[in-house]
PDB file of N, CA and C in Angstrom:
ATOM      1  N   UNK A   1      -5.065   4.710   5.916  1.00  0.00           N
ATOM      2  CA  UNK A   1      -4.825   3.552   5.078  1.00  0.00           C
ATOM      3  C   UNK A   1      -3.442   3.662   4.445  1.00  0.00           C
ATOM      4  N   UNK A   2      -2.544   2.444   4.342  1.00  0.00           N
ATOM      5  CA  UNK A   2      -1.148   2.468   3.616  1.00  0.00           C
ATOM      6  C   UNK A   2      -1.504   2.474   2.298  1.00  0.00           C
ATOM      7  N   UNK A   3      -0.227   3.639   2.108  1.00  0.00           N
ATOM      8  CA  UNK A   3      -0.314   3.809   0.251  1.00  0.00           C
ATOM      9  C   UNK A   3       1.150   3.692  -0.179  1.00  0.00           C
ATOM     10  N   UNK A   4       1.267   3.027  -1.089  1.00  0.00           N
ATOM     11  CA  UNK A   4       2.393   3.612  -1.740  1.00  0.00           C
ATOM     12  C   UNK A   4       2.944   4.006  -2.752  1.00  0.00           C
ATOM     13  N   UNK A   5       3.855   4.732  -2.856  1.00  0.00           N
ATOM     14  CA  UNK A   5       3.541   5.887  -4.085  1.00  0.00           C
ATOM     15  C   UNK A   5       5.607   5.730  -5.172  1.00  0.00           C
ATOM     16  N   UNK A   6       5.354   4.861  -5.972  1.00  0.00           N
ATOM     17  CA  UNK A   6       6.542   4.720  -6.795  1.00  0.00           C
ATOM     18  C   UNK A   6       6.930   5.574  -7.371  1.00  0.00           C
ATOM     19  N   UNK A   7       8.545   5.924  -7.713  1.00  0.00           N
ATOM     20  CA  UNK A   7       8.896   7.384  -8.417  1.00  0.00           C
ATOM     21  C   UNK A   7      10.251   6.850  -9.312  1.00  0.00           C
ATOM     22  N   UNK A   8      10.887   8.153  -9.901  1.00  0.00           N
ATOM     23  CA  UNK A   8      12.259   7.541 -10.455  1.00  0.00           C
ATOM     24  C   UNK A   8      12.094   6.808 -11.565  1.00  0.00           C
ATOM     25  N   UNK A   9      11.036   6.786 -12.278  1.00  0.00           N
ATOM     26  CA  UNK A   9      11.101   5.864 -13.437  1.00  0.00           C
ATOM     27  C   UNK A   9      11.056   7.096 -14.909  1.00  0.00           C
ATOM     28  N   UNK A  10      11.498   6.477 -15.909  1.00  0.00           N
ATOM     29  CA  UNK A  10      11.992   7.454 -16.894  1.00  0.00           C
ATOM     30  C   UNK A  10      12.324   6.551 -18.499  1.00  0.00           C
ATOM     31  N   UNK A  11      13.363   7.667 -19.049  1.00  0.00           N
ATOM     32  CA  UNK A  11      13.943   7.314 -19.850  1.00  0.00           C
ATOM     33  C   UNK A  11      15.257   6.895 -19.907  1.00  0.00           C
ATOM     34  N   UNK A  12      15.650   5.732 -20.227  1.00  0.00           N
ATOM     35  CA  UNK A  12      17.026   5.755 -19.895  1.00  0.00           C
ATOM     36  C   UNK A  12      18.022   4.894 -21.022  1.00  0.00           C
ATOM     37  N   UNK A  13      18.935   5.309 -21.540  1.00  0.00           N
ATOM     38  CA  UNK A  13      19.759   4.891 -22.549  1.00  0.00           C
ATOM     39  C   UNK A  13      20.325   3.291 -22.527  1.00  0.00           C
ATOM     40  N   UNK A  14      20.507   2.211 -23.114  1.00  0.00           N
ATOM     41  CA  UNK A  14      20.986   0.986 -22.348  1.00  0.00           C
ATOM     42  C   UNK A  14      22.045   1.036 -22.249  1.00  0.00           C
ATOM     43  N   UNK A  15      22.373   0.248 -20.567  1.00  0.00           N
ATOM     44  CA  UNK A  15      23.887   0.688 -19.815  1.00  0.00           C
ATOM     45  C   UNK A  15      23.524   1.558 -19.187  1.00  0.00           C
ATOM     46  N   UNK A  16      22.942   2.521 -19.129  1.00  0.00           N
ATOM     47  CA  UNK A  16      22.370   3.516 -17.886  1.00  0.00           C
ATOM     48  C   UNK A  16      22.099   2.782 -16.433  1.00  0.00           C
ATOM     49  N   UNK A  17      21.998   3.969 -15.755  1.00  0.00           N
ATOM     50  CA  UNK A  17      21.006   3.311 -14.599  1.00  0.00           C
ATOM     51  C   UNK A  17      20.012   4.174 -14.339  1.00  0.00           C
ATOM     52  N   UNK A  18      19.495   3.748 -13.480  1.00  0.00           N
ATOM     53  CA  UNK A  18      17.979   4.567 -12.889  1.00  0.00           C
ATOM     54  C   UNK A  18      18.020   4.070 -11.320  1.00  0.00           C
ATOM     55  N   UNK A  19      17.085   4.932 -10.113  1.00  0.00           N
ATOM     56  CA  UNK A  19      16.975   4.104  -8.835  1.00  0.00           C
ATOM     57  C   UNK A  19      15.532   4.996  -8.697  1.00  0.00           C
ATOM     58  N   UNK A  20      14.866   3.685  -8.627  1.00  0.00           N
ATOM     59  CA  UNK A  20      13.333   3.908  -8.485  1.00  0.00           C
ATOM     60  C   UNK A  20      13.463   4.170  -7.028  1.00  0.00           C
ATOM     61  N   UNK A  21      12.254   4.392  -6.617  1.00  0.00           N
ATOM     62  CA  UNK A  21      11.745   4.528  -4.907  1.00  0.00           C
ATOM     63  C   UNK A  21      10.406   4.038  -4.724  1.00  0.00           C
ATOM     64  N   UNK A  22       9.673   4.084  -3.834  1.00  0.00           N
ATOM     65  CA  UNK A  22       8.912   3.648  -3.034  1.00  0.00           C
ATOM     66  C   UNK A  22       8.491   3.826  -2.122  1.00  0.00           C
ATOM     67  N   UNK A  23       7.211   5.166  -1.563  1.00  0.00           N
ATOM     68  CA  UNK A  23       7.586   5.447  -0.067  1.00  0.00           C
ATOM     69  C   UNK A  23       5.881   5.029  -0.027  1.00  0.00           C
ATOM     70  N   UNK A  24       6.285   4.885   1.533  1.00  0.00           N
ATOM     71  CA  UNK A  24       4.939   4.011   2.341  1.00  0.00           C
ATOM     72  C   UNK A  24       4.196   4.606   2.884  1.00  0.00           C
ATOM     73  N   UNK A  25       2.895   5.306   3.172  1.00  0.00           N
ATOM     74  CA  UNK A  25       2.745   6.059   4.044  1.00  0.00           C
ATOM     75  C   UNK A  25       1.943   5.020   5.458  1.00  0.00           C
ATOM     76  N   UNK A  26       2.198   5.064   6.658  1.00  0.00           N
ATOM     77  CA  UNK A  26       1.600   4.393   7.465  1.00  0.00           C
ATOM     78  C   UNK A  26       3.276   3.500   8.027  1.00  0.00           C
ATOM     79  N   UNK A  27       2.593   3.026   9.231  1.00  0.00           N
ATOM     80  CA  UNK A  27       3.491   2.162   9.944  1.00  0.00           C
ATOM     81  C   UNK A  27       3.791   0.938   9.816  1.00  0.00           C
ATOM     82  N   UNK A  28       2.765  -0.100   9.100  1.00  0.00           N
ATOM     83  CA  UNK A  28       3.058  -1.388   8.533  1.00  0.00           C
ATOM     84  C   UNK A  28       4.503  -1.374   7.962  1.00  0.00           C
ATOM     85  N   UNK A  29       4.903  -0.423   7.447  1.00  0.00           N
ATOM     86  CA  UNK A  29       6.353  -0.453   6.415  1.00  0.00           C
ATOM     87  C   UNK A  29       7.331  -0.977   6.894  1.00  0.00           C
ATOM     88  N   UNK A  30       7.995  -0.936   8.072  1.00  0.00           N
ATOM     89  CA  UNK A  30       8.898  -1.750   8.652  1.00  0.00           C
ATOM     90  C   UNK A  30       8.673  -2.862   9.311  1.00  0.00           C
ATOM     91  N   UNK A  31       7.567  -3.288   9.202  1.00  0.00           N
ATOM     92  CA  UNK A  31       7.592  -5.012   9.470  1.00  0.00           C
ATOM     93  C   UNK A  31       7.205  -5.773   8.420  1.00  0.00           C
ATOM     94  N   UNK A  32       6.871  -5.289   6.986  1.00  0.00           N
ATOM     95  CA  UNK A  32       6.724  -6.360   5.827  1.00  0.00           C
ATOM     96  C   UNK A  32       8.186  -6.489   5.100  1.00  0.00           C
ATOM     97  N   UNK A  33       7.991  -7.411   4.244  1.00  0.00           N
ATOM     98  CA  UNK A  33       8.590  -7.520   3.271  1.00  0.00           C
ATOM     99  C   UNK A  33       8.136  -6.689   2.264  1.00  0.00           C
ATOM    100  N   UNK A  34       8.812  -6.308   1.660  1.00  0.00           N
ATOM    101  CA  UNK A  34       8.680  -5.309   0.692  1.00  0.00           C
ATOM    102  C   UNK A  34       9.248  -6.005  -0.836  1.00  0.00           C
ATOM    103  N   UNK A  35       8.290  -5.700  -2.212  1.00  0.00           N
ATOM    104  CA  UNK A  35       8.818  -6.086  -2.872  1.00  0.00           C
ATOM    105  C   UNK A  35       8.701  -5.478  -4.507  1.00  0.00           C
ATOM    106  N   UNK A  36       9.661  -5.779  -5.509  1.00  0.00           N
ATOM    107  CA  UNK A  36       9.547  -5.116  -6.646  1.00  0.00           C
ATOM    108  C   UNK A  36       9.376  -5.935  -7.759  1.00  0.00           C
ATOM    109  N   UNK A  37       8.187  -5.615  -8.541  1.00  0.00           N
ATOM    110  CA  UNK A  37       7.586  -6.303  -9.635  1.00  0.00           C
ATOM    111  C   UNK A  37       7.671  -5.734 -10.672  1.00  0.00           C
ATOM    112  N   UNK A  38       7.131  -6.160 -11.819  1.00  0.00           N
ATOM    113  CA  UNK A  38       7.394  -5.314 -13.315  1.00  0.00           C
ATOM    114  C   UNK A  38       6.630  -5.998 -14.194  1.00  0.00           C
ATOM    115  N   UNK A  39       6.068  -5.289 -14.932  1.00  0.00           N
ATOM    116  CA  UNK A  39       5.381  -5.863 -16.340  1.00  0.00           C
ATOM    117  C   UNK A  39       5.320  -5.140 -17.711  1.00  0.00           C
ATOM    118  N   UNK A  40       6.214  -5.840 -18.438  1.00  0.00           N
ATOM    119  CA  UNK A  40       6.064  -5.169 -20.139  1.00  0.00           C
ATOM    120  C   UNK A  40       4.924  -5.618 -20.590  1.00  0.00           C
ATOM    121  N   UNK A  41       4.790  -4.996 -21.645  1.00  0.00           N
ATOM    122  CA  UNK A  41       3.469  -4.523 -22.907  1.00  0.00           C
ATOM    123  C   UNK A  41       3.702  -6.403 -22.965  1.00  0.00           C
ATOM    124  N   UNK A  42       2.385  -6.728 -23.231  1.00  0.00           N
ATOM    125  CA  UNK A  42       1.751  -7.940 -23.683  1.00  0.00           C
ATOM    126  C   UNK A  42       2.448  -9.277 -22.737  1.00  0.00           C
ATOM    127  N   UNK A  43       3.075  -8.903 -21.798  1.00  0.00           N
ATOM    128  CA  UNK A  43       3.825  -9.465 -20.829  1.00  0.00           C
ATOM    129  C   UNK A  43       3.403 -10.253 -19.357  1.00  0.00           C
ATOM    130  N   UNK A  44       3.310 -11.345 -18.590  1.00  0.00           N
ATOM    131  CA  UNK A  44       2.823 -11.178 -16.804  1.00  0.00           C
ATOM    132  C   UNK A  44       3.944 -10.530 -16.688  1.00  0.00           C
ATOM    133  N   UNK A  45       3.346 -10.005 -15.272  1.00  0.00           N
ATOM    134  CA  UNK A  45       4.009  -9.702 -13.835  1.00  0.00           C
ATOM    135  C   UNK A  45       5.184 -10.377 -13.561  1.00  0.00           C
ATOM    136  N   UNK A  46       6.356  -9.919 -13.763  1.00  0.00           N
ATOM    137  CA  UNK A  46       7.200 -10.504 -12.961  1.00  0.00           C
ATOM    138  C   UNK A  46       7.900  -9.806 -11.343  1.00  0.00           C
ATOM    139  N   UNK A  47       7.948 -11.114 -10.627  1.00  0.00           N
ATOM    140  CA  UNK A  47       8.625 -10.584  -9.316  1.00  0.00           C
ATOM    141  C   UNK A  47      10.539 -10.055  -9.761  1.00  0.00           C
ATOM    142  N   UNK A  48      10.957  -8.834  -9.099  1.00  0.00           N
ATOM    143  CA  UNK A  48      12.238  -8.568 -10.100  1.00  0.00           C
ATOM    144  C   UNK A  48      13.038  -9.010  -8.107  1.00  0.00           C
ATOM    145  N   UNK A  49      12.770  -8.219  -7.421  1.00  0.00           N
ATOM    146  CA  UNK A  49      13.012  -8.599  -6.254  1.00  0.00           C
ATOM    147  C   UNK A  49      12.698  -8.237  -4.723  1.00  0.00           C
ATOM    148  N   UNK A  50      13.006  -8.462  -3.669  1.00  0.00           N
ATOM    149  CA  UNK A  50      12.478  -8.914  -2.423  1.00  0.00           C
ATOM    150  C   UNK A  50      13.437  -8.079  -1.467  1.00  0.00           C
ATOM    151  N   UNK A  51      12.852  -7.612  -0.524  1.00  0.00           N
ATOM    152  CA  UNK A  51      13.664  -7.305   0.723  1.00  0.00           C
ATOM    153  C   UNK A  51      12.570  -7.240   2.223  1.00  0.00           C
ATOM    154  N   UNK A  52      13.165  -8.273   3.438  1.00  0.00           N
ATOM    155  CA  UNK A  52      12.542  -8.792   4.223  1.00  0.00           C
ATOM    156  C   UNK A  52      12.814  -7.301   5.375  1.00  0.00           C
ATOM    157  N   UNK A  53      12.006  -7.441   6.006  1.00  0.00           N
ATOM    158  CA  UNK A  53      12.193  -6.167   7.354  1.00  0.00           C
ATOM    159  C   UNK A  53      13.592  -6.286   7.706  1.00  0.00           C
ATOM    160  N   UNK A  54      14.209  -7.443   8.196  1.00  0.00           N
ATOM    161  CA  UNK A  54      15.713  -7.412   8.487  1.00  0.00           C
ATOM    162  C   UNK A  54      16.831  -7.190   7.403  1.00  0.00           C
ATOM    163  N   UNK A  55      16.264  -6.762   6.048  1.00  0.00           N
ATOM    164  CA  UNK A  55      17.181  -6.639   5.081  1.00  0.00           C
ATOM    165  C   UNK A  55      17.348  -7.673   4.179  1.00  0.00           C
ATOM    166  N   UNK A  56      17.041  -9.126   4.095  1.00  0.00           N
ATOM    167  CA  UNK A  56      17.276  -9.955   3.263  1.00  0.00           C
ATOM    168  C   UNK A  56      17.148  -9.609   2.068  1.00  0.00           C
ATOM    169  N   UNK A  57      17.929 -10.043   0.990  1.00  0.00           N
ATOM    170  CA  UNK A  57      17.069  -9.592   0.017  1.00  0.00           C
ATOM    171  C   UNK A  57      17.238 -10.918  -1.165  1.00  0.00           C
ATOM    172  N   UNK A  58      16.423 -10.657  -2.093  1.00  0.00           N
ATOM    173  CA  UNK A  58      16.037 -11.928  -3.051  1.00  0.00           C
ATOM    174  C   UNK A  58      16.304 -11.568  -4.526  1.00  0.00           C
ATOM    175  N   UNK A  59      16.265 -12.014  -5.706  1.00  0.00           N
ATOM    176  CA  UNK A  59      16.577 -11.244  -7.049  1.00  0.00           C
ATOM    177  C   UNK A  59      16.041 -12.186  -8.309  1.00  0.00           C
ATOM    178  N   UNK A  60      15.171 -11.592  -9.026  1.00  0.00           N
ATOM    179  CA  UNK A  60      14.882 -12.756 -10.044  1.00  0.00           C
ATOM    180  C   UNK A  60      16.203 -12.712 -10.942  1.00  0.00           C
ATOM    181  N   UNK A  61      16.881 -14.046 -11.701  1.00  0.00           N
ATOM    182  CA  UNK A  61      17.927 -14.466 -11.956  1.00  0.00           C
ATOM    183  C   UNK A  61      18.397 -12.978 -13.330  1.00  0.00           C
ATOM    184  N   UNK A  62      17.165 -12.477 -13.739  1.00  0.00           N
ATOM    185  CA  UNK A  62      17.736 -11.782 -14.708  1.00  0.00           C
ATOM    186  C   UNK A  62      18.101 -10.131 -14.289  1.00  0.00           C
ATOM    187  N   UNK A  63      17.895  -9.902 -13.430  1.00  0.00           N
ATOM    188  CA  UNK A  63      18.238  -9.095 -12.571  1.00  0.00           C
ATOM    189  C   UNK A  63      19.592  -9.376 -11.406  1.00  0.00           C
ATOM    190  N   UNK A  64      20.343 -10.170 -11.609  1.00  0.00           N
ATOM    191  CA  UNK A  64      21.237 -10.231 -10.623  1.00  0.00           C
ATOM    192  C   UNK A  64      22.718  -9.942 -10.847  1.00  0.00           C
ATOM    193  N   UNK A  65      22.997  -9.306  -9.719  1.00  0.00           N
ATOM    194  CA  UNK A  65      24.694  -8.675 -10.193  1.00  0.00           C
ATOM    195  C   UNK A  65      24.035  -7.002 -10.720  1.00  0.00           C
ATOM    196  N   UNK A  66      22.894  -6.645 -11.342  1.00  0.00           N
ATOM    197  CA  UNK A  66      22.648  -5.579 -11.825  1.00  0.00           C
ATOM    198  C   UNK A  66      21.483  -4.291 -11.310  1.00  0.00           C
ATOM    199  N   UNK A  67      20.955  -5.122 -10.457  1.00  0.00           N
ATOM    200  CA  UNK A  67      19.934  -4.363  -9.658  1.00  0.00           C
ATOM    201  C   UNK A  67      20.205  -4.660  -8.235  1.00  0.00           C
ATOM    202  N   UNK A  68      19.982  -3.591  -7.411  1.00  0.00           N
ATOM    203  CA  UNK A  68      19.779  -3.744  -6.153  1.00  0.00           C
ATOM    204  C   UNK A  68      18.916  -3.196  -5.737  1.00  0.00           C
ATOM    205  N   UNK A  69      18.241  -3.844  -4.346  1.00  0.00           N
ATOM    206  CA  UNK A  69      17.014  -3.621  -3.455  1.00  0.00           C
ATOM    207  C   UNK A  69      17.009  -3.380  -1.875  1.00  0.00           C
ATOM    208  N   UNK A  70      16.544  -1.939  -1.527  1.00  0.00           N
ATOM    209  CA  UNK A  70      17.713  -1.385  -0.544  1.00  0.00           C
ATOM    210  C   UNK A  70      16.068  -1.336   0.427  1.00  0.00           C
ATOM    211  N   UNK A  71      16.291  -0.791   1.523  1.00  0.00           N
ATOM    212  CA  UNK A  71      15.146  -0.096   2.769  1.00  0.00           C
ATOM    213  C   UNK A  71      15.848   0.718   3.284  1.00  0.00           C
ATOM    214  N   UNK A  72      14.656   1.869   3.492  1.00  0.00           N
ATOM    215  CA  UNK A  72      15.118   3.222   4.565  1.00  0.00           C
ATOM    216  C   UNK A  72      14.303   3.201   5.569  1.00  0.00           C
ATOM    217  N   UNK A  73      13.960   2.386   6.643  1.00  0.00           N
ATOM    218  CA  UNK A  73      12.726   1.845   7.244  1.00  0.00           C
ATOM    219  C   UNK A  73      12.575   3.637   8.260  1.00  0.00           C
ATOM    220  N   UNK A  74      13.243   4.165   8.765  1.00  0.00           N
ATOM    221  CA  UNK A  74      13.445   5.397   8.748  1.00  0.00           C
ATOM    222  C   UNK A  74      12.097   6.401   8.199  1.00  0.00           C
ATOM    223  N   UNK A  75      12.586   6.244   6.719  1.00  0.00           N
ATOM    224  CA  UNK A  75      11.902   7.292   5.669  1.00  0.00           C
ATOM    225  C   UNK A  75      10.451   6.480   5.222  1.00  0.00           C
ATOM    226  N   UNK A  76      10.531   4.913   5.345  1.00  0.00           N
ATOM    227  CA  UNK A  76       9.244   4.234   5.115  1.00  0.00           C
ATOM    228  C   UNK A  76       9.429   4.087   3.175  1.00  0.00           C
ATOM    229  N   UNK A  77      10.588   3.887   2.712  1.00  0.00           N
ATOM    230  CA  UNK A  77      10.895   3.919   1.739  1.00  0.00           C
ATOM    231  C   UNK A  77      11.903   2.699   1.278  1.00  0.00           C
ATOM    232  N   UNK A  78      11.454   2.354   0.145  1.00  0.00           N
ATOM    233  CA  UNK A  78      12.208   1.400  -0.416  1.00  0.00           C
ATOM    234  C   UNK A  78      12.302   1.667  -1.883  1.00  0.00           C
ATOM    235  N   UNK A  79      13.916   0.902  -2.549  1.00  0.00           N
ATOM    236  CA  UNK A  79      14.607   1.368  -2.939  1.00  0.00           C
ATOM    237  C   UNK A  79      15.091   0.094  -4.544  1.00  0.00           C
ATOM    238  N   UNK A  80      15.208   0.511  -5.688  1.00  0.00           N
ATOM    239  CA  UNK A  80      15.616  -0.173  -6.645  1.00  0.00           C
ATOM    240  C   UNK A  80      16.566   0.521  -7.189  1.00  0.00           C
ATOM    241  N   UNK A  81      17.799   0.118  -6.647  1.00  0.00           N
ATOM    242  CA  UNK A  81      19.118   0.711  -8.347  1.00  0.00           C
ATOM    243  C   UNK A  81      19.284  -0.535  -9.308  1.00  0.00           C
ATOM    244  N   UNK A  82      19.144   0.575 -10.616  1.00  0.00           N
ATOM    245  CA  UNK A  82      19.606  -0.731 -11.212  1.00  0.00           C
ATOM    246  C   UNK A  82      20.161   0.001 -12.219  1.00  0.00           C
ATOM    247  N   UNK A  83      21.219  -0.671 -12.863  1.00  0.00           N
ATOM    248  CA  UNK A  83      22.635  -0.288 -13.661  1.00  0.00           C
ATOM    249  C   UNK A  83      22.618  -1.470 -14.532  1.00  0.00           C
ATOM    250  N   UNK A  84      23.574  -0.818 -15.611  1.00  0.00           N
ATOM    251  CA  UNK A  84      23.199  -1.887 -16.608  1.00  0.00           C
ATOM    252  C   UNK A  84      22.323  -2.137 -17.631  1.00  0.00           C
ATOM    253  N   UNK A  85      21.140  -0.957 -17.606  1.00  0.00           N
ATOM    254  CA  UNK A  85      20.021  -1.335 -18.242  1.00  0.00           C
ATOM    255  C   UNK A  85      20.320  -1.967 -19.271  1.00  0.00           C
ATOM    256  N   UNK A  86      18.669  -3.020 -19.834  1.00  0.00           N
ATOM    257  CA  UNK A  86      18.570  -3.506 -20.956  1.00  0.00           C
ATOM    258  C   UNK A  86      17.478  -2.997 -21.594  1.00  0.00           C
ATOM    259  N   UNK A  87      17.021  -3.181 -22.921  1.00  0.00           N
ATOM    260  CA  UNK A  87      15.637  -3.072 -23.418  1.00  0.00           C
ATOM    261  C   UNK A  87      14.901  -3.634 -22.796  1.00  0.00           C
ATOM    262  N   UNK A  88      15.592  -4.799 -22.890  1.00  0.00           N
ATOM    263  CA  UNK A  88      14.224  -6.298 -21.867  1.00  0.00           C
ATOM    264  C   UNK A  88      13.581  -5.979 -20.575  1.00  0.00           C
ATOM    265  N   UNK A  89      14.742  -4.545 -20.000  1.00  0.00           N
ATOM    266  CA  UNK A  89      14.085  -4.593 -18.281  1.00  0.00           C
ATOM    267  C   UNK A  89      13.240  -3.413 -18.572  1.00  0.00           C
ATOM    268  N   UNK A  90      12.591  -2.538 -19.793  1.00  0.00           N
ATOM    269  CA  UNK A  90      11.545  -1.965 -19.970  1.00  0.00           C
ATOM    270  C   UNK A  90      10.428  -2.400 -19.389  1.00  0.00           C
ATOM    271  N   UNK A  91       9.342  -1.740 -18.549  1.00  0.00           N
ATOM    272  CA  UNK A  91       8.516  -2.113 -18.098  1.00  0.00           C
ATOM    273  C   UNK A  91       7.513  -0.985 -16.985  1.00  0.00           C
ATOM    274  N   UNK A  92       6.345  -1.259 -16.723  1.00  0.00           N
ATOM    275  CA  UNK A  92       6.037  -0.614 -15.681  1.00  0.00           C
ATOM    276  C   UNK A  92       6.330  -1.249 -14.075  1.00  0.00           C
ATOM    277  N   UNK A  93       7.342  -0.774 -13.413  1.00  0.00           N
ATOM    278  CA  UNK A  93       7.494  -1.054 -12.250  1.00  0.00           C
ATOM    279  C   UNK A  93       6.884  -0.912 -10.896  1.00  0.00           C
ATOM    280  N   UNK A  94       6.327  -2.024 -10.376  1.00  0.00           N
ATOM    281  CA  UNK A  94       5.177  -1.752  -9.102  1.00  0.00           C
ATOM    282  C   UNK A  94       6.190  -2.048  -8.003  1.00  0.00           C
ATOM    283  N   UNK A  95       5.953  -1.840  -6.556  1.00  0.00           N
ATOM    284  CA  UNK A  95       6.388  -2.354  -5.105  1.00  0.00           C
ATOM    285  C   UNK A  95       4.880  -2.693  -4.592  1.00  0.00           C
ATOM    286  N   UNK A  96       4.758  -3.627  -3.772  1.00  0.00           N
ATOM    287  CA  UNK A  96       4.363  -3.991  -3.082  1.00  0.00           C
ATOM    288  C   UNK A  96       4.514  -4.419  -1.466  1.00  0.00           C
ATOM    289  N   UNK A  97       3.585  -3.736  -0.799  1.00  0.00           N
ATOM    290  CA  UNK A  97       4.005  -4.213   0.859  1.00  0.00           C
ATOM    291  C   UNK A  97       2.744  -5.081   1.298  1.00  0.00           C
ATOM    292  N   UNK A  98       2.882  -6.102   1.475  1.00  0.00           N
ATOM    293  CA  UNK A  98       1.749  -7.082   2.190  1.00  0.00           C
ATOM    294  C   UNK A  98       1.068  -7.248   1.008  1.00  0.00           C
ATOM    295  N   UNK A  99      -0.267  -6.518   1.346  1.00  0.00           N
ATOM    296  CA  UNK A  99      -1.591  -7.100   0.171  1.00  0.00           C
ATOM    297  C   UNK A  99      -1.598  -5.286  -0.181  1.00  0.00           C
ATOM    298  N   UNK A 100      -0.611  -4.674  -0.358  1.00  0.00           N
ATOM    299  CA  UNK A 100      -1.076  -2.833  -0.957  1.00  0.00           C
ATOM    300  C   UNK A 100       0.022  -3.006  -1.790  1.00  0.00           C
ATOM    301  N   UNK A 101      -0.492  -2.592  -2.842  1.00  0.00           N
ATOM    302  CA  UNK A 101       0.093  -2.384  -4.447  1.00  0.00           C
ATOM    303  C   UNK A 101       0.023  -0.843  -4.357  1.00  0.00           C
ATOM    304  N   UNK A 102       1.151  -0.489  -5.139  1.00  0.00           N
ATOM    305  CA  UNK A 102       1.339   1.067  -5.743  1.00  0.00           C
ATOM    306  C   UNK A 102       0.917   0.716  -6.935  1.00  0.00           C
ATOM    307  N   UNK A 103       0.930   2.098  -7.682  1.00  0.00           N
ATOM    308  CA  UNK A 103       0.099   2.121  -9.131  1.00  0.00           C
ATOM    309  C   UNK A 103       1.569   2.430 -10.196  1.00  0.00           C
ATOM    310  N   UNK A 104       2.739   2.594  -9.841  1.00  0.00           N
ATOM    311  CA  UNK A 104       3.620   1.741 -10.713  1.00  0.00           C
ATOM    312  C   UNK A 104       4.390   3.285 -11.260  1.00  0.00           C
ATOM    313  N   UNK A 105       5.856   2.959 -12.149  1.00  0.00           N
ATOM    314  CA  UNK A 105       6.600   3.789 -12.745  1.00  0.00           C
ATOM    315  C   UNK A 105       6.833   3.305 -13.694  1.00  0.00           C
ATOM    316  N   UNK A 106       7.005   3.548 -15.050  1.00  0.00           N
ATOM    317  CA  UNK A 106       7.270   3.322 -16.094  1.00  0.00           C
ATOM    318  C   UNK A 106       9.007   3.357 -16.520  1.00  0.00           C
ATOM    319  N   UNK A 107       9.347   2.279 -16.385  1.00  0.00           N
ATOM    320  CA  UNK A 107      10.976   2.898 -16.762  1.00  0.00           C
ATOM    321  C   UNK A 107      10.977   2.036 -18.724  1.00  0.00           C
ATOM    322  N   UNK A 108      11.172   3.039 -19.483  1.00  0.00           N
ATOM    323  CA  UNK A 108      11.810   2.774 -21.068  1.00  0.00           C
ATOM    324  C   UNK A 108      12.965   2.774 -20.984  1.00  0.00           C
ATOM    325  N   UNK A 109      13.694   2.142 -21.735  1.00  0.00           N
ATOM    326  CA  UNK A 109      15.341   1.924 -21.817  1.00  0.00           C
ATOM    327  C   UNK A 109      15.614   1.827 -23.726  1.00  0.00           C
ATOM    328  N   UNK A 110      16.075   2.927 -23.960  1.00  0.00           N
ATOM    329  CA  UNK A 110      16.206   2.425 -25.506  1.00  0.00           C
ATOM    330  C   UNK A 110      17.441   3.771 -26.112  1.00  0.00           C
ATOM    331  N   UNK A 111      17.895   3.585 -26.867  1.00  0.00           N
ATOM    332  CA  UNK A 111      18.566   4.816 -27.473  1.00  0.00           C
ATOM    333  C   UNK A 111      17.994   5.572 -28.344  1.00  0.00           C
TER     334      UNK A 111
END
């Protein structure tokens, strides 16, 4: 069964960066879209962004210019840098491939 297992999440000062990961186990991984979500305390789910098997990739507006969303279809791994931090992008961070959710990384951003 595909799992996937999120890492890289932490503490991080604002203006920092962090680069989460994402690895897949199973072969589905290089033919979905792959994608990165987030949810703060008392908050929904937001989609942060998207990357299609051929690389496309997508960005919710408050994330753009400051995060990027990479694939190692290779390693079965996918990829979030993001620079710049804010308080606001505090959150627990999930990926998703198809209909399989990981159980998420916590990134805090505060001084």
């Amino acid at each position: 069964q595909v799992q996937l297992v999120e890492s890289g999440g932490g503490l991080v000062q604002p203006g920092g960066s962090l680069r989460l990961s994402c690895a897949a186990s199973g072969s589905i991984f290089s033919i979905v879209p792959m994608v990165w979500y987030r949810q703060a305390p008392g908050k929904e789910r937001e989609l942060v962004a998207t990357i299609t098997s051929g690389g496309t990739t997508n960005y919710a507006d408050s994330v753009k210019g400051r995060f990027t969303i990479s694939r190692d279809n290779a390693k079965n791994t996918v990829y979030l840098q993001m620079n710049s931090l804010k308080p606001e992008d505090a959150a627990v961070y999930y990926c998703r491939g198809g209909a399989i959710w990981g159980k998420g990384t916590l990134v805090t951003v505060s001084s």
